[in-house]
Protein backbone atom coordinates (compact mmCIF):
# COMPACT_ATOMS: atom_id res chain seq x y z
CA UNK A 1 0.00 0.00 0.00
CA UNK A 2 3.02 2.72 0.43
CA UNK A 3 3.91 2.21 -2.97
CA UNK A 4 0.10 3.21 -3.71
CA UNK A 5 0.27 6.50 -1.52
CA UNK A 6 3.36 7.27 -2.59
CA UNK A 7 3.05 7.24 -6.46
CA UNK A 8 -0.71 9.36 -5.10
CA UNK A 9 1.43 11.70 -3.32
CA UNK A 10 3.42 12.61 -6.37
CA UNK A 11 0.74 13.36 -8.50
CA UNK A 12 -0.78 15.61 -6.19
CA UNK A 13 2.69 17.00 -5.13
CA UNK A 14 3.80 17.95 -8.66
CA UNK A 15 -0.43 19.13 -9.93
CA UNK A 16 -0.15 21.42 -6.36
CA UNK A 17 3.55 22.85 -7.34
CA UNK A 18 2.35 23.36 -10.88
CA UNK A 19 -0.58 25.16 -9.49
CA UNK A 20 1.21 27.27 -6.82
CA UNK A 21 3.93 28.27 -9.90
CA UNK A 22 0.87 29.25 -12.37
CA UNK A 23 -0.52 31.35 -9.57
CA UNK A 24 2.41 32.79 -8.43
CA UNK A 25 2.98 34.18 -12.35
CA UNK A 26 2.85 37.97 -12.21
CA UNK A 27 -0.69 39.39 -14.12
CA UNK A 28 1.06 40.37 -17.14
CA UNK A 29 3.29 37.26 -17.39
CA UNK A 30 3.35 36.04 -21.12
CA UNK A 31 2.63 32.79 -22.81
CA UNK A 32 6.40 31.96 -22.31
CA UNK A 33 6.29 32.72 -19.21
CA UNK A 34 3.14 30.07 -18.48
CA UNK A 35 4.97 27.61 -21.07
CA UNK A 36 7.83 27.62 -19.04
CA UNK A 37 5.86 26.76 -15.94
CA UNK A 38 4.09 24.02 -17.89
CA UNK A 39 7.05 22.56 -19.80
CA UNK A 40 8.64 21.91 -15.70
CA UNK A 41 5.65 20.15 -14.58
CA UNK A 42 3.09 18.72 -17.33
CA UNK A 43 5.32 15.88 -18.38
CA UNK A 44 5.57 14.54 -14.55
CA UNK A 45 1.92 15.12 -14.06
CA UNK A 46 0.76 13.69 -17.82
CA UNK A 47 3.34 10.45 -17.12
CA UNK A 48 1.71 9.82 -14.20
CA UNK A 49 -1.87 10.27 -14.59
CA UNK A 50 -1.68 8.90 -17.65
CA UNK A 51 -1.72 5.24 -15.47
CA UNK A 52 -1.16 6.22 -11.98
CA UNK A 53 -1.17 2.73 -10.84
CA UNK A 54 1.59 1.52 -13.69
CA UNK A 55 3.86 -0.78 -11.67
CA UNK A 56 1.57 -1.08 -8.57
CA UNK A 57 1.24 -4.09 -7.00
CA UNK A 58 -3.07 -4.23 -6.87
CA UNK A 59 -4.41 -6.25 -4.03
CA UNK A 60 -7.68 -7.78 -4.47
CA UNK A 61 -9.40 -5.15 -2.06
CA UNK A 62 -8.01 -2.63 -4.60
CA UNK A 63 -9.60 -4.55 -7.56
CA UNK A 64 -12.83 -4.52 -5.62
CA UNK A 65 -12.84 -1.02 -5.13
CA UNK A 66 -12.55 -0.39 -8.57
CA UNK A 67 -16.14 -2.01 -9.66
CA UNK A 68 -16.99 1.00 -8.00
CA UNK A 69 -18.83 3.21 -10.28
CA UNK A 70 -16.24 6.37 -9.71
CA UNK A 71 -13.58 4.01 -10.81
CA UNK A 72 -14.36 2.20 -13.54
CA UNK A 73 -12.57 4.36 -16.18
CA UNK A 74 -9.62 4.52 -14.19
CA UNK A 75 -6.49 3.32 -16.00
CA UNK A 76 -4.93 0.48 -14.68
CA UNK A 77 -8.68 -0.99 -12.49
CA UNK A 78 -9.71 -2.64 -15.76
């Protein structure tokens, strides 16, 4: 399970620090400006919620949960 919360805990790490960084852009910063923001954190974020559970070890309580209606179209629950 701590490999679970762990690869969780990225995502949200890296979507929070890409947040905090577009917010923190001054009003008149360019398109640059935002493209350099994105270029340092969309390709962690993308990888990762592309199949956030690539490489995770899914117990059968985890399967379970995913016949959950909220997860069903979650990569790697099929």
């Amino acid at each position: 399970m701590s490999a679970l919360i762990s690869r969780l805990s990225d995502l949200h790490d890296d979507t929070v620090n890409g947040l905090e960084s577009l917010t923190a852009l001054p009003a008149n910063a360019t398109e640059t400006d935002v493209g350099r923001v994105m270029g340092t954190v969309w390709p962690k974020v993308a990888s990762l919620a592309g199949d956030p559970l690539a490489e995770i070890e899914l117990t059968d309580a985890i399967k379970a949960a995913a016949s959950d209606l909220s997860c069903r179209s979650l990569p790697g629950l099929r």
